[in-house]
Protein backbone atom coordinates (compact mmCIF):
# COMPACT_ATOMS: atom_id res chain seq x y z
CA UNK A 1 8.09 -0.24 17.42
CA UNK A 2 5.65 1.27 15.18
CA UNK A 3 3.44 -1.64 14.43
CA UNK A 4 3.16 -2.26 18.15
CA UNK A 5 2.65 1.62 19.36
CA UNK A 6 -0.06 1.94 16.51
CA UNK A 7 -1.96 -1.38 17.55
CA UNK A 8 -1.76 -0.10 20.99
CA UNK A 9 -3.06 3.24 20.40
CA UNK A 10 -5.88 1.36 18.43
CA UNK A 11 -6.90 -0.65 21.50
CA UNK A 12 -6.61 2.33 23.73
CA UNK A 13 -9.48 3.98 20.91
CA UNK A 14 -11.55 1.53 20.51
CA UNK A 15 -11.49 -0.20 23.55
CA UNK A 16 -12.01 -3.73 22.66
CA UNK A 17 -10.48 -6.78 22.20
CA UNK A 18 -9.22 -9.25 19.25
CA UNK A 19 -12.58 -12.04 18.38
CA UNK A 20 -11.66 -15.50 18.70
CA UNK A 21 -11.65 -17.03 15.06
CA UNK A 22 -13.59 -20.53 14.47
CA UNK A 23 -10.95 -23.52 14.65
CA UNK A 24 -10.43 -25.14 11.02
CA UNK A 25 -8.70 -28.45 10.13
CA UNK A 26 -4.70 -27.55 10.45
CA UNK A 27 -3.12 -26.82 7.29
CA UNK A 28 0.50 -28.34 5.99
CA UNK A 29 3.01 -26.53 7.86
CA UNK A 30 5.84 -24.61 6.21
CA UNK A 31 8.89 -24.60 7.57
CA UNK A 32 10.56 -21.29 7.05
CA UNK A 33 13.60 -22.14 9.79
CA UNK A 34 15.49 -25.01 7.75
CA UNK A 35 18.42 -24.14 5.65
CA UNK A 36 21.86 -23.27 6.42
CA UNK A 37 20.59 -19.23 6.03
CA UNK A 38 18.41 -19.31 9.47
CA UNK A 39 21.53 -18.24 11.23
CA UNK A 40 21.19 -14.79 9.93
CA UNK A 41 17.27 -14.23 10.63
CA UNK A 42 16.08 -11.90 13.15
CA UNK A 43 15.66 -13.17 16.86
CA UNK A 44 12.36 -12.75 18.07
CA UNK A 45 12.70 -14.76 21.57
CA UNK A 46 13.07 -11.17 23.12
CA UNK A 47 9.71 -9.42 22.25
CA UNK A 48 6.59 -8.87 24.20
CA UNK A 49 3.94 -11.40 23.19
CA UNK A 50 1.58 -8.37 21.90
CA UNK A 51 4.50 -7.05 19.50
CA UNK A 52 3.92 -10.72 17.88
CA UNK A 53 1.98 -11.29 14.88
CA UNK A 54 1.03 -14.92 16.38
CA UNK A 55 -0.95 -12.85 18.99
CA UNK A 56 -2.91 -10.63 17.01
CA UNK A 57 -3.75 -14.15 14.85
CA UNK A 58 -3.56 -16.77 17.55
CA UNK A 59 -6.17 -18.90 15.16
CA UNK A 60 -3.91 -19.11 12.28
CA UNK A 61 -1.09 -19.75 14.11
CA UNK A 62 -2.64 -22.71 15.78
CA UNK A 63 -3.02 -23.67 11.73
CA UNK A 64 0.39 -23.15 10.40
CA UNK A 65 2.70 -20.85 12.72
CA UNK A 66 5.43 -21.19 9.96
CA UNK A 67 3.38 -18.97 7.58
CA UNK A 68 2.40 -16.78 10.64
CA UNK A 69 6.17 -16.44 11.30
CA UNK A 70 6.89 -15.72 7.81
CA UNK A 71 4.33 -13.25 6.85
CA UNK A 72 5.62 -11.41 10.48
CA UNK A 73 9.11 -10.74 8.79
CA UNK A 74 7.26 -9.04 6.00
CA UNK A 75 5.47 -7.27 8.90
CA UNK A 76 7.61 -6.70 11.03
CA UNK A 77 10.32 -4.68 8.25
CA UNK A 78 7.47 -2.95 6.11
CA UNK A 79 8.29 0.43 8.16
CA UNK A 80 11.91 0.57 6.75
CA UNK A 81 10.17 0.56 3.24
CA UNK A 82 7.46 2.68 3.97
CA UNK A 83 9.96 5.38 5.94
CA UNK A 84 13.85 4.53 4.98
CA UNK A 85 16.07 5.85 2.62
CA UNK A 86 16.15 3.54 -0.76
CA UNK A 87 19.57 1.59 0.90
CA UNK A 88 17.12 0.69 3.91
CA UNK A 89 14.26 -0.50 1.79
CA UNK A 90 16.76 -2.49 -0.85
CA UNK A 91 17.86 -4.09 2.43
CA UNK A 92 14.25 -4.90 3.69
CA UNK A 93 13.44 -6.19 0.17
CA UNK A 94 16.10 -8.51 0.08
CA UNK A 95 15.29 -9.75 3.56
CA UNK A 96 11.89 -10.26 2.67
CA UNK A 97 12.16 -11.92 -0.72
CA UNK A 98 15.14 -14.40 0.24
CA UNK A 99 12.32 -15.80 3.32
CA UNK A 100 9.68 -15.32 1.13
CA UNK A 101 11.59 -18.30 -1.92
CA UNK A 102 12.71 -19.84 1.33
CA UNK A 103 9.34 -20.78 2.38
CA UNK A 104 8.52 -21.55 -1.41
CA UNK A 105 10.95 -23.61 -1.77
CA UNK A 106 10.00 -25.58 1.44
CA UNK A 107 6.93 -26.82 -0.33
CA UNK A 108 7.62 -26.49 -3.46
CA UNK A 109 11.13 -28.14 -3.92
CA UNK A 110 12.83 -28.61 -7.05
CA UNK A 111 10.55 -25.50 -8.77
CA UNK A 112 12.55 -23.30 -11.76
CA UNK A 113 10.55 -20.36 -11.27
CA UNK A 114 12.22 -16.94 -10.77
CA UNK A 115 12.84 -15.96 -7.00
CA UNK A 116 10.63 -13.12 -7.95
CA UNK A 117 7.81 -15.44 -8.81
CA UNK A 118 8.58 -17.19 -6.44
CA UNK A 119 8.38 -14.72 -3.79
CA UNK A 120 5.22 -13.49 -5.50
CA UNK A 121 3.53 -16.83 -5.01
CA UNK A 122 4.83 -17.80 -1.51
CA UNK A 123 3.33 -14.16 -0.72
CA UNK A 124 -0.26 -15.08 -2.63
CA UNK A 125 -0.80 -18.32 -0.35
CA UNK A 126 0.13 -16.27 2.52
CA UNK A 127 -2.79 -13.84 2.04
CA UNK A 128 -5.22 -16.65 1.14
CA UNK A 129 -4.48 -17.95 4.24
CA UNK A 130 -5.00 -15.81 6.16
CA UNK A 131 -7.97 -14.27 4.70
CA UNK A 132 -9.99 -17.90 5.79
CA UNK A 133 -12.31 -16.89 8.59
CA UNK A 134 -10.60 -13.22 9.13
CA UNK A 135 -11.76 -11.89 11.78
CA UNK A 136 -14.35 -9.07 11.04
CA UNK A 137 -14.54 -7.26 14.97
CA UNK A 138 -13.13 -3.71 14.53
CA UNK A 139 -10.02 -4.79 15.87
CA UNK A 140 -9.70 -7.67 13.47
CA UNK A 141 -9.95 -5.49 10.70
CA UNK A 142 -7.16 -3.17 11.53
CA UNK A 143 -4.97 -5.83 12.28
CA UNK A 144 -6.10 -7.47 9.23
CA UNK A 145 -5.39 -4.32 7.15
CA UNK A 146 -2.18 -3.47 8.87
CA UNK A 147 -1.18 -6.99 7.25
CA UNK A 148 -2.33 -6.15 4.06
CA UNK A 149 -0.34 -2.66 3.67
CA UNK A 150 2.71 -4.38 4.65
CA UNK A 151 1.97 -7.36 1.78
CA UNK A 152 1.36 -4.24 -0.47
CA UNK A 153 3.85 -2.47 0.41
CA UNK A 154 6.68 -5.80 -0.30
CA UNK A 155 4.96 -6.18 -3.51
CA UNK A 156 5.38 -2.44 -4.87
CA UNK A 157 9.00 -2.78 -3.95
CA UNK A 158 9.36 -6.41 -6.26
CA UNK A 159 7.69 -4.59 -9.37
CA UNK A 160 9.93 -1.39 -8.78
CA UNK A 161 12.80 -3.78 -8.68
CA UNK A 162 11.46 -6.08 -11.97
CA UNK A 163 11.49 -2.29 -13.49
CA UNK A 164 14.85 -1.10 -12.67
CA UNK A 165 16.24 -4.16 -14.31
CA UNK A 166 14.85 -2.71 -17.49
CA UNK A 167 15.00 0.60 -17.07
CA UNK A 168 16.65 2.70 -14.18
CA UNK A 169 16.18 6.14 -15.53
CA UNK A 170 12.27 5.82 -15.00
CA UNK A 171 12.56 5.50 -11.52
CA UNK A 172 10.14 7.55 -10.03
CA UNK A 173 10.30 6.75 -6.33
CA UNK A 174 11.49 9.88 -4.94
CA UNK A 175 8.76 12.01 -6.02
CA UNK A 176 5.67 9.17 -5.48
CA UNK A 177 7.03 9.09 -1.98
CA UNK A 178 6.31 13.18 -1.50
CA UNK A 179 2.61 11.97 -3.24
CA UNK A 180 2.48 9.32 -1.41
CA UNK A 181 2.28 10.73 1.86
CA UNK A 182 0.46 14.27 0.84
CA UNK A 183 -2.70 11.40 -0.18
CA UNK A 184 -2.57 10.18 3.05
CA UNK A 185 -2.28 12.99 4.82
CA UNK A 186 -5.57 14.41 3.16
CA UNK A 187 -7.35 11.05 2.57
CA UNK A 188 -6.85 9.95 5.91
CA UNK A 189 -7.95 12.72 7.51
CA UNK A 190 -11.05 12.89 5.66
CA UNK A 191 -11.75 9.38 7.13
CA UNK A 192 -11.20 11.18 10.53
CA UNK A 193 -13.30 13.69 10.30
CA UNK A 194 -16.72 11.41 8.77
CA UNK A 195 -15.55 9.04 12.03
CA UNK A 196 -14.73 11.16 14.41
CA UNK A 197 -15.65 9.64 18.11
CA UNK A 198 -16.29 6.39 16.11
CA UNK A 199 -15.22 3.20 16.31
CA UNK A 200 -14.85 2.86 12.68
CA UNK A 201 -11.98 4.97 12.34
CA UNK A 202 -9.16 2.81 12.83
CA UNK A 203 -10.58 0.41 10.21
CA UNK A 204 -11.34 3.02 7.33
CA UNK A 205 -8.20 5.09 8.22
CA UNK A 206 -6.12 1.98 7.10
CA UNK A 207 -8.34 0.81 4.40
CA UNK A 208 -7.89 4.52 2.61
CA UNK A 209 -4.69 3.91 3.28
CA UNK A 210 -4.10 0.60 1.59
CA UNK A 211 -6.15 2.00 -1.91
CA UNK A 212 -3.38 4.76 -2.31
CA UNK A 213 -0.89 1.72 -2.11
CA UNK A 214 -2.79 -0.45 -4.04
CA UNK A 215 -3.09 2.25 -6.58
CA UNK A 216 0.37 2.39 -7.15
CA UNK A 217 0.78 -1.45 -7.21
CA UNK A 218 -1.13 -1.52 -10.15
CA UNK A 219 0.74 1.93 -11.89
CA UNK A 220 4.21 -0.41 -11.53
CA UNK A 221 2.12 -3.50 -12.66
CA UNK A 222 1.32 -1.82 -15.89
CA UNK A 223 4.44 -0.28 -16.23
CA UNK A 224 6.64 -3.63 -16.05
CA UNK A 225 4.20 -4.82 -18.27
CA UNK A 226 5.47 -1.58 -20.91
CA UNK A 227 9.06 -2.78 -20.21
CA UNK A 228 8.25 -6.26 -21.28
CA UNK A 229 6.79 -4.75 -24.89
CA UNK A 230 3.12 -5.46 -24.04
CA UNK A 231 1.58 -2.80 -25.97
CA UNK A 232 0.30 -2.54 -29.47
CA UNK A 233 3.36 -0.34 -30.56
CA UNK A 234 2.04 0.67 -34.08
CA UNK A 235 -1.16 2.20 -32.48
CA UNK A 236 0.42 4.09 -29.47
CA UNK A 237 3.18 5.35 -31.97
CA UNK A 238 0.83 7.70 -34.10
CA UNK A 239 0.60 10.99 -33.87
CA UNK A 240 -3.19 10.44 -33.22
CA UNK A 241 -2.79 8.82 -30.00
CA UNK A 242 -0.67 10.86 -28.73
CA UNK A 243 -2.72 13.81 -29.12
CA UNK A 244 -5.58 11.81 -27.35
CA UNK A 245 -3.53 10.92 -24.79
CA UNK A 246 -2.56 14.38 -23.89
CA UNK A 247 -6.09 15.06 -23.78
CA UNK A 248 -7.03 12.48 -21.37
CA UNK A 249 -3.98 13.41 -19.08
CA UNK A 250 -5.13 16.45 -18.71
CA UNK A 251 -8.54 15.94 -18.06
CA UNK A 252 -7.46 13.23 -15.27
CA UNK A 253 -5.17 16.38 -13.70
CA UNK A 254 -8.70 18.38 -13.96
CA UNK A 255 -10.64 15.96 -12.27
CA UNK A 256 -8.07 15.21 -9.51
CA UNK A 257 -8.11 18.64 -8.33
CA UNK A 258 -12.02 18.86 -8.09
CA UNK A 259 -12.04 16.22 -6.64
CA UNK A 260 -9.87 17.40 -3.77
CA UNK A 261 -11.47 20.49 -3.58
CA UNK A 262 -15.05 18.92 -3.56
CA UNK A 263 -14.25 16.15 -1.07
CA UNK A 264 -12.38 18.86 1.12
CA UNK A 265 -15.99 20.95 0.72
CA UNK A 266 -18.03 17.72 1.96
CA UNK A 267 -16.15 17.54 5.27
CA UNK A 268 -18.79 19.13 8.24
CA UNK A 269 -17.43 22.46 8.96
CA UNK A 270 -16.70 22.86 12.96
CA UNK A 271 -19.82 25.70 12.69
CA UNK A 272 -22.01 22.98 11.52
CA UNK A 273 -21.25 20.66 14.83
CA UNK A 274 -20.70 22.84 17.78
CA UNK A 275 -24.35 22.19 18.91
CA UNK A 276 -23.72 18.51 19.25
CA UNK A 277 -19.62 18.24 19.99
CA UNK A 278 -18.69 19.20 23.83
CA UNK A 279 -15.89 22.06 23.64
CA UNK A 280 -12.88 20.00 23.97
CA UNK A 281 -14.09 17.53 21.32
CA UNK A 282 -14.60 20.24 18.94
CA UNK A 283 -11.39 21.77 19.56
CA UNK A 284 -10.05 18.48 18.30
CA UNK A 285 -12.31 18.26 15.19
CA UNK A 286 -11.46 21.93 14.15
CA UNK A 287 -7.69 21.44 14.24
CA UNK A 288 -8.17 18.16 11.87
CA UNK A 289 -10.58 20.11 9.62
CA UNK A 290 -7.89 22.98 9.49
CA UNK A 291 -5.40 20.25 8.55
CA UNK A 292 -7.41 19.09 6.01
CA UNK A 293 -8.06 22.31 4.49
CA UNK A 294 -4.45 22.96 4.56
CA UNK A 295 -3.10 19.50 2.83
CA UNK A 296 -5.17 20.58 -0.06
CA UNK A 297 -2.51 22.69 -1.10
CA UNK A 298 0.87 20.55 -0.60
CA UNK A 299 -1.20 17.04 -2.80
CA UNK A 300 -1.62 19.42 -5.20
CA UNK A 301 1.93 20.47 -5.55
CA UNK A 302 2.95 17.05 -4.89
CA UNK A 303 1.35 15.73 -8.34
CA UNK A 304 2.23 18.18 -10.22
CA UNK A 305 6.05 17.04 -9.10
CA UNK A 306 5.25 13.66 -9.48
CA UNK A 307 3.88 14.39 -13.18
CA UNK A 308 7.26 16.14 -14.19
CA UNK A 309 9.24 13.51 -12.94
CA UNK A 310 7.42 10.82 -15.15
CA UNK A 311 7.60 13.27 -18.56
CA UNK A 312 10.31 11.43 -20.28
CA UNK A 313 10.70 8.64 -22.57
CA UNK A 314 11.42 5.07 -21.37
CA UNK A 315 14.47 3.19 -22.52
CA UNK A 316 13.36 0.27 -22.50
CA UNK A 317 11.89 0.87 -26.21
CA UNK A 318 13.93 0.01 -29.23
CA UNK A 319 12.94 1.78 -32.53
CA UNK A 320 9.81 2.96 -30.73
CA UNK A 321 10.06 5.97 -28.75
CA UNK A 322 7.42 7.77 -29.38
CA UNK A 323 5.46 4.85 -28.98
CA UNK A 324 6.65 4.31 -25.65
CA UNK A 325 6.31 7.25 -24.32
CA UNK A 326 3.09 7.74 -25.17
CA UNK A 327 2.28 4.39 -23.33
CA UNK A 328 4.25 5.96 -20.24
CA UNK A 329 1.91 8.64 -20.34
CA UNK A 330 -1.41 6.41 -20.51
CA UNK A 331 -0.63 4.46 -17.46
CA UNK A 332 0.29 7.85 -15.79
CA UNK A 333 -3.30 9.26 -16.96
CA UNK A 334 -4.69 5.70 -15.75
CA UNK A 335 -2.72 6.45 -12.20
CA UNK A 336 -4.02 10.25 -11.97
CA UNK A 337 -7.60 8.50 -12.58
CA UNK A 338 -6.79 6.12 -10.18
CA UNK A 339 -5.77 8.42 -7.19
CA UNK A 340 -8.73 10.52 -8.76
CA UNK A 341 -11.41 7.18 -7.61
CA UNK A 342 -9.11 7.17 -3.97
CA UNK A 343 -9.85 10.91 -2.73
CA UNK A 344 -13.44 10.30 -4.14
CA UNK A 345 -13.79 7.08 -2.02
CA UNK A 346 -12.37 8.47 1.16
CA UNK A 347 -15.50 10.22 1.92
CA UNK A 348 -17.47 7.04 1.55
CA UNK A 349 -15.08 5.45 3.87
CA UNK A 350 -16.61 7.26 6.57
């Protein structure tokens, strides 16, 4: 399973072991098993102890294993999201939210809140919990940010869904995915190359990793926020602002690229560390620099993609078109600037 292989391989680099966490008073427990629906969750009797998210988090569970075992079903599925077609991750999503309003509604019985708010707050007391006393050893923290990409990665897939519901025809999943992964192929292997040999790479590997995503939770934020008319339509609807937003986007595609190109320049070329990297090592280091050089290229053509694909006009305006899509195009300038801050930051990961 991919969470397991890639905590594995983690241990095997690092070479130490999860920190015991400081005991704390036990929390109310949630049951997430009641209800005539448990018949159809996963069985779990059958894994290895280690492909558990109670063992990575053996503290918390001893606090409340029912939101251990919850937040493991968001967990456990992220990969079908992150690497499935959009039938796989419309079936994860369901999964995830119908638990998710199970456990709310375990605790919070008799609430008239949306399942999507719902979800969205069963999923906020999840991470609060278990950000008390997180473990902070290097294996904590990838553990600790696996978790986090997976909560980030159910709650991109709740705004995309609050979106579609408004407006299908902006759906720009299919080309964010291509982005998605040419950023983390160049970000990440930044990270790489500053750690290389270090300890700190698992940690800062995953942490770059969780800013693209957290990037583009806040791109869908803003645009459900659009859908639902939260804009100042008589200003975005001039003439004026859409000049000056063209402008901006522009400059945000300008600083993107040098941004690539000067983060890509920052990276020690292998020249620079043959004196201190024994041969084999520095084979290794020169075929990640190469890769990094070479990704420059593809994230590049991936945006530029990505940008077509969001040049239309949302239909979720009435009577205000141009107003709208002159909003669309802010929050994409806002996102370029965004991903713009995550290539920059990469370096100072390592």
């Amino acid at each position: 399973m991919k969470k397991f292989i890639f905590l594995v391989i983690a241990i095997i680099i690092v070479g130490i072991a999860v920190v015991a966490i400081p005991d704390l008073k036990k929390d109310k427990q949630i049951d997430v098993k009641s209800g005539e629906e448990n018949e159809d969750r996963p069985t779990t009797d059958s894994l290895d102890n280690s492909d558990r998210l109670a063992f990575w988090f053996p503290h918390h569970d001893s606090l409340n294993s029912g939101l251990v075992s919850l937040a493991e079903v968001v967990w456990r599925l992220d990969s079908a999201a992150a690497n499935g077609n959009n039938k796989e991750r419309d079936e994860w999503f369901a999964k995830c939210e119908k638990d998710l309003v199970r456990g709310f509604d375990s605790i919070h019985s008799g609430s008239t809140l949306s399942n999507y708010r719902k979800a969205d707050s069963m999923l906020t007391e999840i991470e609060d919990f278990f950000k008390k006393d997180a473990d902070l050893s290097t294996m904590g923290m990838i553990v600790n940010f696996d978790l986090q990409s997976s909560f980030l990665t159910y709650r991109i897939s709740a705004e995309s869904k609050q979106i579609m519901t408004y407006d299908p025809t902006i759906d720009d999943s299919k080309y964010w995915d291509i982005l998605q992964k040419a950023m983390t192929d160049f970000c990440v292997g930044v990270v790489l190359a500053d750690w290389f040999g270090g300890s700190g790479a698992g940690p800062a590997s995953i942490a770059s990793r969780n800013s693209i995503l957290e990037a583009r939770y806040g791109d869908l934020k803003r645009i459900h926020k659009m859908c639902l008319g939260e804009y100042p339509a008589r200003i975005t609807g001039t003439k004026e602002f859409g000049d000056h937003i063209d402008n901006r986007l522009t400059e945000s595609i300008v600083k993107f690229k040098k941004a690539v190109e000067q983060t890509s320049k920052s990276i020690g070329n292998p020249k620079e560390v043959k004196d201190w990297l024994p041969e084999d090592r520095l084979n290794d280091y020169t075929n990640l620099y190469d890769k990094i050089q070479a990704s420059k290229k593809p994230l590049i053509e991936a945006l530029g993609k990505w940008l077509d694909s969001r040049d239309k006009t949302p239909k979720c305006a009435i009577n205000a078109e141009r107003a709208a899509k002159n909003k669309y195009k802010e929050i994409t300038a806002e996102m370029v600037d965004s991903l713009t801050i995550c290539v920059v930051d990469c370096h100072a990961e390592g």
